[in-house]
C-alpha atoms as a PDB file:
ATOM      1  CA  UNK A   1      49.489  51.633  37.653  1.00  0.00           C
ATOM      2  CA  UNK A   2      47.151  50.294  40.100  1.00  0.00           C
ATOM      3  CA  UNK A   3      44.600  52.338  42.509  1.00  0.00           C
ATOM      4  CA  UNK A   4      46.175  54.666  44.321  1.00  0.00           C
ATOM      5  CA  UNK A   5      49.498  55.042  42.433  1.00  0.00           C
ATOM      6  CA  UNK A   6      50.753  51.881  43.325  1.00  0.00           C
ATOM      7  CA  UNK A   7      52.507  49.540  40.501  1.00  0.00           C
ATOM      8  CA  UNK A   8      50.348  46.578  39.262  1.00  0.00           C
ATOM      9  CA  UNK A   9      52.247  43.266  39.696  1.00  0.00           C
ATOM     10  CA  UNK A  10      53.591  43.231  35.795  1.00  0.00           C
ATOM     11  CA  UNK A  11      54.743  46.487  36.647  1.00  0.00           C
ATOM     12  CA  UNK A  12      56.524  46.079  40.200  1.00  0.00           C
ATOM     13  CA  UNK A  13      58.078  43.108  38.317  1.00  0.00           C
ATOM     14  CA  UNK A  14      59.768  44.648  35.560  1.00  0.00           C
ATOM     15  CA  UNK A  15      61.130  47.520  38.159  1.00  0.00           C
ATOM     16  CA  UNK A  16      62.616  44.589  40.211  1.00  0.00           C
ATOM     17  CA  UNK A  17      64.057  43.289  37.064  1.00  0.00           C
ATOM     18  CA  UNK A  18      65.983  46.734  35.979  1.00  0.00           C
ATOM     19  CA  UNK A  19      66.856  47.414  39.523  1.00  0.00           C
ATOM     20  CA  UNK A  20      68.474  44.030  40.132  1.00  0.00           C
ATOM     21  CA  UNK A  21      70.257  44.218  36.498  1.00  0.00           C
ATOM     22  CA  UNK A  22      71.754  47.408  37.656  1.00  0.00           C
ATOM     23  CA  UNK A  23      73.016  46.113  40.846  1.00  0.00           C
ATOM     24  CA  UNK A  24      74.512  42.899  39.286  1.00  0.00           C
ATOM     25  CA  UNK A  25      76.036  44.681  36.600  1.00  0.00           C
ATOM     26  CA  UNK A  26      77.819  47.257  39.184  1.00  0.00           C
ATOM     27  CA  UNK A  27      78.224  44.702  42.293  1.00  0.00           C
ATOM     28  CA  UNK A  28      78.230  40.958  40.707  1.00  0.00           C
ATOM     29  CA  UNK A  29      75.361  38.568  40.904  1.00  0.00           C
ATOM     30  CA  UNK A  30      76.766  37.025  43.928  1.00  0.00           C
ATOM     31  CA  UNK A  31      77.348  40.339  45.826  1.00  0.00           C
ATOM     32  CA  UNK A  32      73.589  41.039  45.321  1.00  0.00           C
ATOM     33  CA  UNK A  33      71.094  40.024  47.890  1.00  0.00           C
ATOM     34  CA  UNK A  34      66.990  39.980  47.736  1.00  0.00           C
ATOM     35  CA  UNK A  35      67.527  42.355  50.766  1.00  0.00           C
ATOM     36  CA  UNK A  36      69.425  44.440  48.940  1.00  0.00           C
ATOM     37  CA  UNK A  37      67.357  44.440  45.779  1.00  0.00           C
ATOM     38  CA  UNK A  38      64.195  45.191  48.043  1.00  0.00           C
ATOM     39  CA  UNK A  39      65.631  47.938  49.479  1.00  0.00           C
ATOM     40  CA  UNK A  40      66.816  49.833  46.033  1.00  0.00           C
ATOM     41  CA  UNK A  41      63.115  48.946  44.738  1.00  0.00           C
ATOM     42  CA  UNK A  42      61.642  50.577  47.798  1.00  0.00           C
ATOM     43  CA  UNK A  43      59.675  47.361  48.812  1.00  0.00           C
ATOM     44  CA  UNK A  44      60.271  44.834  51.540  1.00  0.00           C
ATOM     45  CA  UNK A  45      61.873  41.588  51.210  1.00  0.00           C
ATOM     46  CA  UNK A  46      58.435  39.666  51.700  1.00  0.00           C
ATOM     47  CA  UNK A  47      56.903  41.688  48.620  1.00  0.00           C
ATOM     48  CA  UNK A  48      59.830  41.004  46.756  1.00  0.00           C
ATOM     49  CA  UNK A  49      58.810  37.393  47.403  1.00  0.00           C
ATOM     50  CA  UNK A  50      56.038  37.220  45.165  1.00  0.00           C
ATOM     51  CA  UNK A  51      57.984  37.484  42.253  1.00  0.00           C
ATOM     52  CA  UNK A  52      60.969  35.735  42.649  1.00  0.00           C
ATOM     53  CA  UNK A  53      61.678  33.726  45.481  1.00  0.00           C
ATOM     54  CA  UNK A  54      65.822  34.052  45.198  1.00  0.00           C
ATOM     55  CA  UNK A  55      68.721  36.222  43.778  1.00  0.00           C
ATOM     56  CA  UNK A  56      70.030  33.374  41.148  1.00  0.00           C
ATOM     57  CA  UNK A  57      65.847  33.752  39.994  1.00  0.00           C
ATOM     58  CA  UNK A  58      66.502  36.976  38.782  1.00  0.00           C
ATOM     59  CA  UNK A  59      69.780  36.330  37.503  1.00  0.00           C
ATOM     60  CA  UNK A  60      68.364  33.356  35.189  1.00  0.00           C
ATOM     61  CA  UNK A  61      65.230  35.804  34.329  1.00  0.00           C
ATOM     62  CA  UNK A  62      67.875  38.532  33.064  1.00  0.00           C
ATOM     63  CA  UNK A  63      70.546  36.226  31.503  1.00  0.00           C
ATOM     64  CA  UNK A  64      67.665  34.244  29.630  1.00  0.00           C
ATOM     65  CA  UNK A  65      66.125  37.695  28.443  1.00  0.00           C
ATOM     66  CA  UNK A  66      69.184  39.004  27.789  1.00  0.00           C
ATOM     67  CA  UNK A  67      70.337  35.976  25.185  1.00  0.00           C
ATOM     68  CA  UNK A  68      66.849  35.919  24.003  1.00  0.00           C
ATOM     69  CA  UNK A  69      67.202  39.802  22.622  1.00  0.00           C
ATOM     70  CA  UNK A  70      70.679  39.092  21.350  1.00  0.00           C
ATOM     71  CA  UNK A  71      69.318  35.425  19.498  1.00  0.00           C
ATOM     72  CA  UNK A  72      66.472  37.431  17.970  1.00  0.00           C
ATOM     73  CA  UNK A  73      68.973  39.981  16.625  1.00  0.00           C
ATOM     74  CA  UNK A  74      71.619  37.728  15.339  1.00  0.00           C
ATOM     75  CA  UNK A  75      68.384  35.591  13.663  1.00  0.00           C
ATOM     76  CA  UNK A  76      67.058  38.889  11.793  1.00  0.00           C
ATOM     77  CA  UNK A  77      71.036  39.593  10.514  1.00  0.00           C
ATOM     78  CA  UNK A  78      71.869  36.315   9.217  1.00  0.00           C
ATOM     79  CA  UNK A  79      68.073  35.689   7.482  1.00  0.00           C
ATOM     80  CA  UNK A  80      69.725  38.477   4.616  1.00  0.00           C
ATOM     81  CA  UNK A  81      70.185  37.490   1.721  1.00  0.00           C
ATOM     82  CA  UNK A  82      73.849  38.133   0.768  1.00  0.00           C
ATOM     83  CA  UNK A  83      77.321  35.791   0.735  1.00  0.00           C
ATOM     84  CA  UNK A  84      78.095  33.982   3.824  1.00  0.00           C
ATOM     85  CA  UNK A  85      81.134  36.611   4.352  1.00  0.00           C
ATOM     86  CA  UNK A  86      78.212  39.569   3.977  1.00  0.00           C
ATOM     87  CA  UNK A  87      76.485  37.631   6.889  1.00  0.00           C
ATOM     88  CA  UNK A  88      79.063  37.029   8.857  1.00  0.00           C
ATOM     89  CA  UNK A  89      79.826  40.511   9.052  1.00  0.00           C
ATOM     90  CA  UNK A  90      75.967  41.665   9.550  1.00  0.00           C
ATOM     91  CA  UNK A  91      75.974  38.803  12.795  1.00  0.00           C
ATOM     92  CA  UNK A  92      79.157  40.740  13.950  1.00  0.00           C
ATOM     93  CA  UNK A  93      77.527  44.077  13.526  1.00  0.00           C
ATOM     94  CA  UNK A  94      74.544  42.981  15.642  1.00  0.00           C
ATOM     95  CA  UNK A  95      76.862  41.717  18.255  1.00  0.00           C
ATOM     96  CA  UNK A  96      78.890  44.460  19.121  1.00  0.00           C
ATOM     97  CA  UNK A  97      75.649  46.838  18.374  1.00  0.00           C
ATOM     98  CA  UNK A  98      74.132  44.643  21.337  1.00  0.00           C
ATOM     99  CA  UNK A  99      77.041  44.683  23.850  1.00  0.00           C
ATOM    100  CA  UNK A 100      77.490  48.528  23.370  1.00  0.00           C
ATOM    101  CA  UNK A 101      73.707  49.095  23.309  1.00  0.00           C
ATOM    102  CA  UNK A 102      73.103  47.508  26.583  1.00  0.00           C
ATOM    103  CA  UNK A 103      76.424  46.940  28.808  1.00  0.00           C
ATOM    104  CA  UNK A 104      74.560  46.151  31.653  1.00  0.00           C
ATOM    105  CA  UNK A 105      72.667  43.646  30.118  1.00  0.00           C
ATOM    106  CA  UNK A 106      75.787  42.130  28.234  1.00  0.00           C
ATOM    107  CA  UNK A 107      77.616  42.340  31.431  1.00  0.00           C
ATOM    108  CA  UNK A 108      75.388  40.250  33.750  1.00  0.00           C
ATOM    109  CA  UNK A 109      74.861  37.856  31.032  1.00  0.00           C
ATOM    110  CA  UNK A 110      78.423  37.221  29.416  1.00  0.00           C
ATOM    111  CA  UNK A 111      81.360  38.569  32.326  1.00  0.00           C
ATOM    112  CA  UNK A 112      79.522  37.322  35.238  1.00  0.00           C
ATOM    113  CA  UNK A 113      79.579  34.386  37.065  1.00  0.00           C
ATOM    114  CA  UNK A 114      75.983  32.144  36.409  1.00  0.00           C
ATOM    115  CA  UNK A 115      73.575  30.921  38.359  1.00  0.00           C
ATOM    116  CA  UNK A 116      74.320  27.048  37.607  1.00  0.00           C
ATOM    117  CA  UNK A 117      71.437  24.513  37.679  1.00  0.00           C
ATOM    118  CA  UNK A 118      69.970  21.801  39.882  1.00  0.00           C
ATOM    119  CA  UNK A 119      71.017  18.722  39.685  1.00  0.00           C
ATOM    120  CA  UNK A 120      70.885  17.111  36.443  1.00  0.00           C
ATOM    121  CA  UNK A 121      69.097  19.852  35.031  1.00  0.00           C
ATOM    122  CA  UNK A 122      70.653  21.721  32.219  1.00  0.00           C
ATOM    123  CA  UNK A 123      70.837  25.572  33.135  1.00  0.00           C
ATOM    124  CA  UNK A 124      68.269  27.599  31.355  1.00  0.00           C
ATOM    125  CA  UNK A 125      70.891  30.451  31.224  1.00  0.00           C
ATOM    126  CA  UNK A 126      73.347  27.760  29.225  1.00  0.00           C
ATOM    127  CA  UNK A 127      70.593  26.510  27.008  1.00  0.00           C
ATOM    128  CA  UNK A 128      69.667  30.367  26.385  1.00  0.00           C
ATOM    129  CA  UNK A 129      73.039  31.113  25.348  1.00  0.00           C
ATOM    130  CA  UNK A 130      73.700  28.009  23.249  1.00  0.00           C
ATOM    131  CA  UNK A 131      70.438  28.943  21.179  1.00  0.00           C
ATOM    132  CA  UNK A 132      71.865  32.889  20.414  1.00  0.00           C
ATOM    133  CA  UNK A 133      75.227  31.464  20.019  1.00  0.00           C
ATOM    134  CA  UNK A 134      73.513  28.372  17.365  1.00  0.00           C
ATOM    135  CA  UNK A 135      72.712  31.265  14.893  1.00  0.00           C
ATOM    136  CA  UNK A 136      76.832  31.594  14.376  1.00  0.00           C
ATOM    137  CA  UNK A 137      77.346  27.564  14.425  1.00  0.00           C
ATOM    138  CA  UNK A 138      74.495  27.483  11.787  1.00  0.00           C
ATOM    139  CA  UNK A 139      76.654  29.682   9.078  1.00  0.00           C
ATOM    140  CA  UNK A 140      79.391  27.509   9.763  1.00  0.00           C
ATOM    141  CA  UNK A 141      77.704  24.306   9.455  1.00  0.00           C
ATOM    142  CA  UNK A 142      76.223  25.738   6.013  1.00  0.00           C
ATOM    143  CA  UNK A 143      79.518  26.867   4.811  1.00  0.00           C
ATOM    144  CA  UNK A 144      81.460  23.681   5.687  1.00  0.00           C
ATOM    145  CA  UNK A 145      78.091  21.659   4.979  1.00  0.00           C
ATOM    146  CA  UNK A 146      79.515  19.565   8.611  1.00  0.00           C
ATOM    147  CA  UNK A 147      78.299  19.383  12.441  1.00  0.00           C
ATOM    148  CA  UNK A 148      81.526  18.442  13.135  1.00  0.00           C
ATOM    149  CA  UNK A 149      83.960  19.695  15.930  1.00  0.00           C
ATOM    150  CA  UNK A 150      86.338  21.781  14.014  1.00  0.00           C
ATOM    151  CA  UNK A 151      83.171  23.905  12.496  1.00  0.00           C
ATOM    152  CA  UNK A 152      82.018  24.293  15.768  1.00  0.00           C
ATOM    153  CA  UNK A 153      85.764  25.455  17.215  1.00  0.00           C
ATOM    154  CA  UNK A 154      85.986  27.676  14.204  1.00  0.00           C
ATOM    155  CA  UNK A 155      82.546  29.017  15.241  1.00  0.00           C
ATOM    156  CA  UNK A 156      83.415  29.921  19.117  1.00  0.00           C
ATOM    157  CA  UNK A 157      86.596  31.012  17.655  1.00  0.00           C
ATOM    158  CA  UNK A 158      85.095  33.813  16.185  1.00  0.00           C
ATOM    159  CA  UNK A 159      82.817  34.301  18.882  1.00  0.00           C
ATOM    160  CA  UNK A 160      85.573  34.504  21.408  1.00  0.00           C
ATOM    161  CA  UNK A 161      87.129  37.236  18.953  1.00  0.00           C
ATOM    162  CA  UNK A 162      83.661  39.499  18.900  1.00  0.00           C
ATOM    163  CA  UNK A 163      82.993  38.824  22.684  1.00  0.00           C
ATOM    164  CA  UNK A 164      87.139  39.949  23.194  1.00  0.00           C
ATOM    165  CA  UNK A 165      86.035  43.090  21.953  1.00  0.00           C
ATOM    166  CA  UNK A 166      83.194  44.478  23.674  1.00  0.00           C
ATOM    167  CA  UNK A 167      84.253  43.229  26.762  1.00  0.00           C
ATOM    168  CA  UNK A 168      87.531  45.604  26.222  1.00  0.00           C
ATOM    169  CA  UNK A 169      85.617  48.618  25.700  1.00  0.00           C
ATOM    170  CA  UNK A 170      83.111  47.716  28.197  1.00  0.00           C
ATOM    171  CA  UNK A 171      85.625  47.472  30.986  1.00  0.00           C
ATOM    172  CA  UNK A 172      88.702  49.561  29.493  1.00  0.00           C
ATOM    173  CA  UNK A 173      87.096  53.231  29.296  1.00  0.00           C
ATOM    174  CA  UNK A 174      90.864  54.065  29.983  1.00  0.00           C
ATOM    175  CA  UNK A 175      92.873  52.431  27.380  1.00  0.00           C
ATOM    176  CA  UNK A 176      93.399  55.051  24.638  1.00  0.00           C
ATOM    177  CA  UNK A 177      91.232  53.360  21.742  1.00  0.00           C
ATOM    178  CA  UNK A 178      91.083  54.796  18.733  1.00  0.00           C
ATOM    179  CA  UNK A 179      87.651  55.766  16.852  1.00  0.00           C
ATOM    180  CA  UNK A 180      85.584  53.634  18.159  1.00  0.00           C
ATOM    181  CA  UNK A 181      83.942  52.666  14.787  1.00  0.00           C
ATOM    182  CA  UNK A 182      87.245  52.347  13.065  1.00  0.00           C
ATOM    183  CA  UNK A 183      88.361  49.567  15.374  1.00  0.00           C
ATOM    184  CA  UNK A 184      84.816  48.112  14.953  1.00  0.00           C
ATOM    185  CA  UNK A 185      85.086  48.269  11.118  1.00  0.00           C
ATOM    186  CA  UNK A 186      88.918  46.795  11.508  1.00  0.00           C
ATOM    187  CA  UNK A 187      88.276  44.042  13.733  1.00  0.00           C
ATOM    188  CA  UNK A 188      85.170  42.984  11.666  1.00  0.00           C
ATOM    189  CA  UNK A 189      87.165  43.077   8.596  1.00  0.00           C
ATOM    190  CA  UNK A 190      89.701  40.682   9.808  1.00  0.00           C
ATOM    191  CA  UNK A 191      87.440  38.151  11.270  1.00  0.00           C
ATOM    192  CA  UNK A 192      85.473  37.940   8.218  1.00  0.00           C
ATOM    193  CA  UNK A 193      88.454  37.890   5.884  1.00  0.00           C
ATOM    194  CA  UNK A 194      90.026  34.825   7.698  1.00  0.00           C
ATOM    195  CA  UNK A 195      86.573  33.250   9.158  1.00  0.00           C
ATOM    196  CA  UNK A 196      85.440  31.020   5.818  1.00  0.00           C
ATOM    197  CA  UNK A 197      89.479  30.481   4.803  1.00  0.00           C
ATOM    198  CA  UNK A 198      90.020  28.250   7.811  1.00  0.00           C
ATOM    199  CA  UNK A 199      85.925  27.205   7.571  1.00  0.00           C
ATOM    200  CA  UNK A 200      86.459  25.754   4.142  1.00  0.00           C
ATOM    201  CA  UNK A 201      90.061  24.448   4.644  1.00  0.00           C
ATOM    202  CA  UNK A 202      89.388  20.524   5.584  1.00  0.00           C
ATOM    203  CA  UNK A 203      93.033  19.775   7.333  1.00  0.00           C
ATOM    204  CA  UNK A 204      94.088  23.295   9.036  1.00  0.00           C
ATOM    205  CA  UNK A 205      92.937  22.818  12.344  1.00  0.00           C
ATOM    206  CA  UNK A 206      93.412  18.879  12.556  1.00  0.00           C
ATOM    207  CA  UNK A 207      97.255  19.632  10.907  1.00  0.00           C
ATOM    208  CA  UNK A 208      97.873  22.309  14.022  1.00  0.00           C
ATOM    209  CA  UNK A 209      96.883  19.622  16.768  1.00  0.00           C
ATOM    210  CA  UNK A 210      94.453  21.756  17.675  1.00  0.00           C
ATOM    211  CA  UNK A 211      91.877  18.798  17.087  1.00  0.00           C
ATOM    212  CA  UNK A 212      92.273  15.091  17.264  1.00  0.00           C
END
């Protein structure tokens, strides 16, 4: 804190940050105003200005954060030594430990509409989440020793079914799931029996027409 009680500017930053991450994750990013933001914060708009100039700033900040926490996690899981099924299941542990850990966070960055970029620039949200979501390609692309496009489908496949998920219990509370962990365990199990199957098959996805 600064003289007289006051927050230093790291400080008054990181409140704007968690205030604004709770008011996306409740309202939607494109519900949520700097006015509005200022106001929960306790500060004016014009002080809010000197650390982000708009909304969709704040947005990128906490998306790009956000991936950059789940990347890191997903990195530390697969680095284990341990068959590519054992990893698998470690990067799908980490990824529902993240979601459940931090729903806010996992909302704004994964169920909300983005911030897009300017232009011809690439959006440093989409190049944030390419990077955490490159750590589940990579297995793939080891396994099936290819960068083609059916490793990479079989790779968002699986992400899709990990993301499917959370976002049920995140937004469900009602539905009458059964132990939490059990369905955890259960879903895990399945993805990781059937992941490498289709992974080191070199004709299933081309015979379905799923791929030309």
């Amino acid at each position: 804190m600064a003289r007289g009680g006051r927050p230093r500017s790291g400080e008054r930053r990181e409140q704007i940050l968690d205030v604004a991450l709770r008011l996306f994750a409740e309202h939607g990013i494109q519900q949520v105003s700097t006015r509005r933001i200022a106001q929960a914060v306790g500060i004016s708009q014009p002080s809010l200005y000197a650390h982000f100039r708009t909304s969709d700033e704040i947005a990128v900040e906490l998306c790009c954060r956000g991936f950059t926490r789940l990347h890191d996690q997903l990195t530390g899981a697969s680095a284990k030594a341990g068959t590519p099924e054992e990893r698998l299941r470690r990067l799908g542990e980490e990824y529902v430990r993240f979601g459940l850990e931090h729903p806010a966070v996992y909302r704004v960055a994964f169920m909300l509409d983005q911030p897009t970029g300017h232009g011809d620039e690439p959006s440093p949200v989409l190049a944030a989440g390419l990077r955490a979501f490159g750590v589940l390609l990579a297995l793939f692309q080891e396994v099936r020793d290819a960068h083609d496009d059916k490793t990479t489908a079989l790779a968002q496949s699986t992400w899709a079914s990990m993301h499917g998920l959370v976002a049920l219990f995140l937004v469900r509370h009602e539905f009458p799931w059964v132990r939490r962990e059990t369905l955890i365990a259960l879903h895990l199990d399945r993805i990781c029996t059937h992941a490498f199957e289709d992974a080191r098959s070199t004709t299933n996805v081309r015979q379905n027409g799923y791929l030309s």
